[in-house]
N, C-alpha and C. Protein backbone atom coordinates (compact mmCIF):
# COMPACT_ATOMS: atom_id res chain seq x y z
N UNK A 1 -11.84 4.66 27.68
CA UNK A 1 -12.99 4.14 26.97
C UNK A 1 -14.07 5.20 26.99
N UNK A 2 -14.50 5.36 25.86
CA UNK A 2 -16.06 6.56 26.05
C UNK A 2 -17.42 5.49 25.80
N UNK A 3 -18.05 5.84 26.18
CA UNK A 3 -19.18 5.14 26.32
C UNK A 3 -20.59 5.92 25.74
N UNK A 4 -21.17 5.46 24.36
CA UNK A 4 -22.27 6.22 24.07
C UNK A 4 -23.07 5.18 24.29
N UNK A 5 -23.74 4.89 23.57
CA UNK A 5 -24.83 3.48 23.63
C UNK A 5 -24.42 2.78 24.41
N UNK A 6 -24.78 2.15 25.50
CA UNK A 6 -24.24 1.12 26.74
C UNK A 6 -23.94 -0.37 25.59
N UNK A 7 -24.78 -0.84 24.29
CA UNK A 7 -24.59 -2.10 23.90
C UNK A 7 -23.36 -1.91 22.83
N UNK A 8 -22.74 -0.48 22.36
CA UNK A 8 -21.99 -0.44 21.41
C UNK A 8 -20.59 0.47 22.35
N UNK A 9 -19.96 -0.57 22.83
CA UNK A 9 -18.95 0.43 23.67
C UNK A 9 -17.70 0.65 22.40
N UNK A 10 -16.63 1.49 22.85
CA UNK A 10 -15.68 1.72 21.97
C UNK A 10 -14.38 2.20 23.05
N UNK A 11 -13.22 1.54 22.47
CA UNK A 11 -12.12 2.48 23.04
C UNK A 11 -11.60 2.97 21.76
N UNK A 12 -10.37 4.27 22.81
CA UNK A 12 -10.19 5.17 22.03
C UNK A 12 -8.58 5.38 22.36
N UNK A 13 -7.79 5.19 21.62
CA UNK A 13 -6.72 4.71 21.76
C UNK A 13 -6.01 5.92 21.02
N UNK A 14 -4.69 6.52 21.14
CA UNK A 14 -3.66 7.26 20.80
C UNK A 14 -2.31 6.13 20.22
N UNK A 15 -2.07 6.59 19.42
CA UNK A 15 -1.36 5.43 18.21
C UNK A 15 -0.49 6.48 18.00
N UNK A 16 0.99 6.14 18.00
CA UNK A 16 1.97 6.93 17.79
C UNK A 16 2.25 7.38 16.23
N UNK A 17 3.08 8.20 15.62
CA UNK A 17 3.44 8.73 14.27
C UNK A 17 4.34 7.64 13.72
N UNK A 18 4.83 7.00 14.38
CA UNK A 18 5.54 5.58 13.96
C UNK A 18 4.85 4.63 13.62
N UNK A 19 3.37 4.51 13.90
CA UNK A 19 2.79 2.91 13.92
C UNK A 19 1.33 3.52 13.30
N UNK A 20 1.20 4.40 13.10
CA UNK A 20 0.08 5.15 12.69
C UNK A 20 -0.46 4.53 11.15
N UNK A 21 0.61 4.28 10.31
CA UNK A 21 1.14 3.98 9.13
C UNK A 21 0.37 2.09 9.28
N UNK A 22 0.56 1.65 9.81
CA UNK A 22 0.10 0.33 10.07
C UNK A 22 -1.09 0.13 10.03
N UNK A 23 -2.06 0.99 10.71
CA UNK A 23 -3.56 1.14 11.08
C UNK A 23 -4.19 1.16 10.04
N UNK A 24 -5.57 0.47 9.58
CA UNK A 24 -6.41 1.04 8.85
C UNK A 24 -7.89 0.69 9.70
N UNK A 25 -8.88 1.53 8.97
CA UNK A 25 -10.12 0.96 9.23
C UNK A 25 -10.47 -0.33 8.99
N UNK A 26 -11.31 -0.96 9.76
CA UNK A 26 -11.48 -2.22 9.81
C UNK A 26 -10.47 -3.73 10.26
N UNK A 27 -9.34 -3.20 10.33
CA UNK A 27 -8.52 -3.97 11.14
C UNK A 27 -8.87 -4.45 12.59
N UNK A 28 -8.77 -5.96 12.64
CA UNK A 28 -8.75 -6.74 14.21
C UNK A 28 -8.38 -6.04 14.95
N UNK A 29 -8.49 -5.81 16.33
CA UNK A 29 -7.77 -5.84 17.36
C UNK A 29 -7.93 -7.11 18.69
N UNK A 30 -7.43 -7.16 19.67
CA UNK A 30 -7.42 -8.16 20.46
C UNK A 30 -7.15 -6.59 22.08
N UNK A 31 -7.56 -6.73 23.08
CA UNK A 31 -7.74 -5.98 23.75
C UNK A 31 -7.86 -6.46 25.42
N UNK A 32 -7.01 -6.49 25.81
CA UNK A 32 -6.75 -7.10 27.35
C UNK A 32 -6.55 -5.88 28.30
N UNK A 33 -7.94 -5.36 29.40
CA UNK A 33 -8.27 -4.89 29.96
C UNK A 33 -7.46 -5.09 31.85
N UNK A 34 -7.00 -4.63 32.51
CA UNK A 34 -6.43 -4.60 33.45
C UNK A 34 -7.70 -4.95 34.84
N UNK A 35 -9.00 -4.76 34.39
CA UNK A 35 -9.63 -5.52 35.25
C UNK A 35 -9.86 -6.85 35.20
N UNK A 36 -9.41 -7.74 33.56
CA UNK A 36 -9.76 -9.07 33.50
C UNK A 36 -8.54 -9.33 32.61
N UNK A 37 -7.30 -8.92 32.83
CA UNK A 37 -6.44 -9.43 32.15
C UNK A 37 -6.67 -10.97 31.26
N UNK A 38 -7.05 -11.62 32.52
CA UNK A 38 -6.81 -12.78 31.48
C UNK A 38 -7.70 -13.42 30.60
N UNK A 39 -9.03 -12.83 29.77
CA UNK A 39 -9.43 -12.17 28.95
C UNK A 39 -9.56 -11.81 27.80
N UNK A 40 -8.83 -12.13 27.06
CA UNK A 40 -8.92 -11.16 25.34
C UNK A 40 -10.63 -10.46 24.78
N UNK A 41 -10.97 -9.75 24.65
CA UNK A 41 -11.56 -9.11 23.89
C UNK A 41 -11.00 -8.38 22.16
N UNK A 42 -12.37 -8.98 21.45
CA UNK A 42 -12.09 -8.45 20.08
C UNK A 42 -12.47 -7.30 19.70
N UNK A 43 -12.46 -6.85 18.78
CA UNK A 43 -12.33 -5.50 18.30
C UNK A 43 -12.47 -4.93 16.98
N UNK A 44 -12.91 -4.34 16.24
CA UNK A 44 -12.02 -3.57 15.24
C UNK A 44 -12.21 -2.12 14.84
N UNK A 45 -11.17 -1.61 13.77
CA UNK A 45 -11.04 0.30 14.33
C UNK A 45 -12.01 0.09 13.26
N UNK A 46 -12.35 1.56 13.78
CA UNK A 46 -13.44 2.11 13.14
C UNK A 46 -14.00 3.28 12.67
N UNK A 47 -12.72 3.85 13.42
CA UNK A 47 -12.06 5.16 12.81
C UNK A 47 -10.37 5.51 12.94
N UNK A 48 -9.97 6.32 12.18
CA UNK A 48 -9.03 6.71 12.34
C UNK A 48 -8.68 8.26 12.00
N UNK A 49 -7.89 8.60 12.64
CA UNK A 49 -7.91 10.39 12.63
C UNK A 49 -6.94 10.94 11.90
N UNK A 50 -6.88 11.60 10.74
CA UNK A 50 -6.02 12.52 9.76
C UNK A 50 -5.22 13.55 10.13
N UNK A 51 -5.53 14.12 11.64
CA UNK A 51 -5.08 15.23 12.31
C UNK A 51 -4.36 14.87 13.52
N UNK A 52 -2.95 14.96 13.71
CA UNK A 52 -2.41 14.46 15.03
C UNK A 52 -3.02 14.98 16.13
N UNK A 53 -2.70 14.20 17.38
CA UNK A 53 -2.65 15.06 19.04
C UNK A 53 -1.55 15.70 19.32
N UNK A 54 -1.27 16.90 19.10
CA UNK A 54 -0.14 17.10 19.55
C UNK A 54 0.30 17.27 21.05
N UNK A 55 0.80 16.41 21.79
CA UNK A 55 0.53 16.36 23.18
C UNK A 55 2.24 16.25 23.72
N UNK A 56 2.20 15.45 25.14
CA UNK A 56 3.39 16.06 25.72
C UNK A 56 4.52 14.99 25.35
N UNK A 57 3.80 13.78 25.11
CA UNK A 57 4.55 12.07 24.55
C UNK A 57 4.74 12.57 23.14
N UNK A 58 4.92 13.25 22.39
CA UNK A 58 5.38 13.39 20.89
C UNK A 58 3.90 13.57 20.41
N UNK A 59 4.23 13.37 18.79
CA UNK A 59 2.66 13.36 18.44
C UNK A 59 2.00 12.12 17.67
N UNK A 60 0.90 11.59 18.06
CA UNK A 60 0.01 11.00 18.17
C UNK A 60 -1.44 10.81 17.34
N UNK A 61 -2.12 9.86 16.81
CA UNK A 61 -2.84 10.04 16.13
C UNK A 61 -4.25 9.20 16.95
N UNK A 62 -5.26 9.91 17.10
CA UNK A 62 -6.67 8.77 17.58
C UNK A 62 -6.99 7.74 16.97
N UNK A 63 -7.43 6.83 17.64
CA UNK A 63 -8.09 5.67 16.70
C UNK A 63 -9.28 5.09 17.62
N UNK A 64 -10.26 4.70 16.86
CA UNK A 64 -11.31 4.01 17.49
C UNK A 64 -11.46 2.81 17.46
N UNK A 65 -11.88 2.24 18.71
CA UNK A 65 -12.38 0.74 18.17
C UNK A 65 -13.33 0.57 18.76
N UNK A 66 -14.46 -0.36 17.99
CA UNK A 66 -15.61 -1.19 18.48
C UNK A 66 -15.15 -2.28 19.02
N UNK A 67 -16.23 -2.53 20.12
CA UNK A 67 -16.26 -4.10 20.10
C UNK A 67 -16.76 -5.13 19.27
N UNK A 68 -16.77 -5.98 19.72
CA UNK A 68 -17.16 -7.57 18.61
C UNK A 68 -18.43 -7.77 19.52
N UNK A 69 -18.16 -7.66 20.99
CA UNK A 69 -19.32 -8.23 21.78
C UNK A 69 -19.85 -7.24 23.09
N UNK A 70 -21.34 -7.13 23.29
CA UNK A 70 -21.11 -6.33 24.63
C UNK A 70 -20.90 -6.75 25.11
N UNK A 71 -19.92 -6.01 26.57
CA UNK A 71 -19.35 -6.59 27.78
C UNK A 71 -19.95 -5.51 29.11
N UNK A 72 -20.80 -5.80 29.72
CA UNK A 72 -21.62 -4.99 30.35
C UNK A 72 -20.66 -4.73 31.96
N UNK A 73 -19.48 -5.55 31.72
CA UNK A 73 -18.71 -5.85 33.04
C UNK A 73 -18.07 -4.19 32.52
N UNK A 74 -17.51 -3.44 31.75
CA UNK A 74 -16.39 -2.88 31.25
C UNK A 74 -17.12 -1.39 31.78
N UNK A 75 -16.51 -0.52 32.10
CA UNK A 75 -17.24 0.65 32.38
C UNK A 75 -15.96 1.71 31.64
N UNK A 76 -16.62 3.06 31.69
CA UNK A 76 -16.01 4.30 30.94
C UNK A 76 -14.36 4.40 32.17
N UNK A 77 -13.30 4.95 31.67
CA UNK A 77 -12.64 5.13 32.25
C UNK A 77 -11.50 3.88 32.43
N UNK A 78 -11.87 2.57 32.38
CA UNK A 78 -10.56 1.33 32.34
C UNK A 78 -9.48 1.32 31.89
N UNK A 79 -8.60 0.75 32.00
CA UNK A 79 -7.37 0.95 31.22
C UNK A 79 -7.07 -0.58 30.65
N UNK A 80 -6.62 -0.45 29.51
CA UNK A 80 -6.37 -1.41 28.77
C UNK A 80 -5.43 -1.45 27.51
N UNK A 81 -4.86 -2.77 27.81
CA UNK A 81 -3.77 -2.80 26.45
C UNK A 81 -4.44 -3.62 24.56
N UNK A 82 -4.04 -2.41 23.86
CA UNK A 82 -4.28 -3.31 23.11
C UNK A 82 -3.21 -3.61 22.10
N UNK A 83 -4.02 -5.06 21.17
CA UNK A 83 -2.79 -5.58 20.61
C UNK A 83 -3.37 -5.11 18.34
N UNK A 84 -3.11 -4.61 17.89
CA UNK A 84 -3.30 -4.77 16.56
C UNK A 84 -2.93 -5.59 15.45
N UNK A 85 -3.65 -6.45 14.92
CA UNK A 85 -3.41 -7.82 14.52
C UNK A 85 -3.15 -6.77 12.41
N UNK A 86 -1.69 -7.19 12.74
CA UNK A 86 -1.43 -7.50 11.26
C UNK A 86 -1.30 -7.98 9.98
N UNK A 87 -2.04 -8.03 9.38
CA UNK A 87 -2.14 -9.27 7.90
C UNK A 87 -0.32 -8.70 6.77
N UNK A 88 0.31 -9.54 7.01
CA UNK A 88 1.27 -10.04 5.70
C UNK A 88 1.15 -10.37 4.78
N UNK A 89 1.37 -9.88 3.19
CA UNK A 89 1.19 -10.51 2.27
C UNK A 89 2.23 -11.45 1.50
């Protein structure tokens, strides 16, 4: 998680070359944090990155997300799963 403005937090998530394709801006997320698992936090991206990571797990693309709400409990550094909510047409 990076932390600029304490009321506008964001995580920052690595999205594989497989699922990358799925993502757009403005899409939900749902976000369950390992300090409050049981929990959901909302979300949505708010960026997405054109340029892979090329790193040691294959390669990878950034994505951002806002929150929906501040959570003043959440600090820089947490780990957390998130889930990306898909619309079907």
């Amino acid at each position: 998680m990076t932390i600029g403005d304490t009321a506008q937090k964001q995580v920052i998530v690595q999205v594989s070359q497989e699922d990358i394709v799925s993502v757009d801006v403005g899409q939900q997320v749902e976000l369950r944090f390992l300090a409050n698992a049981d929990e959901a936090i909302t979300g949505a991206v708010t960026d997405k990155s054109f340029l892979p990571d090329d790193g040691g797990e294959g390669v990878t693309y950034k994505v951002t997300i806002s929150l929906d709400e501040d959570h003043p409990e959440l600090l820089q550094g947490m780990t957390c799963g998130v889930k990306f909510i898909l619309k079907y047409e």
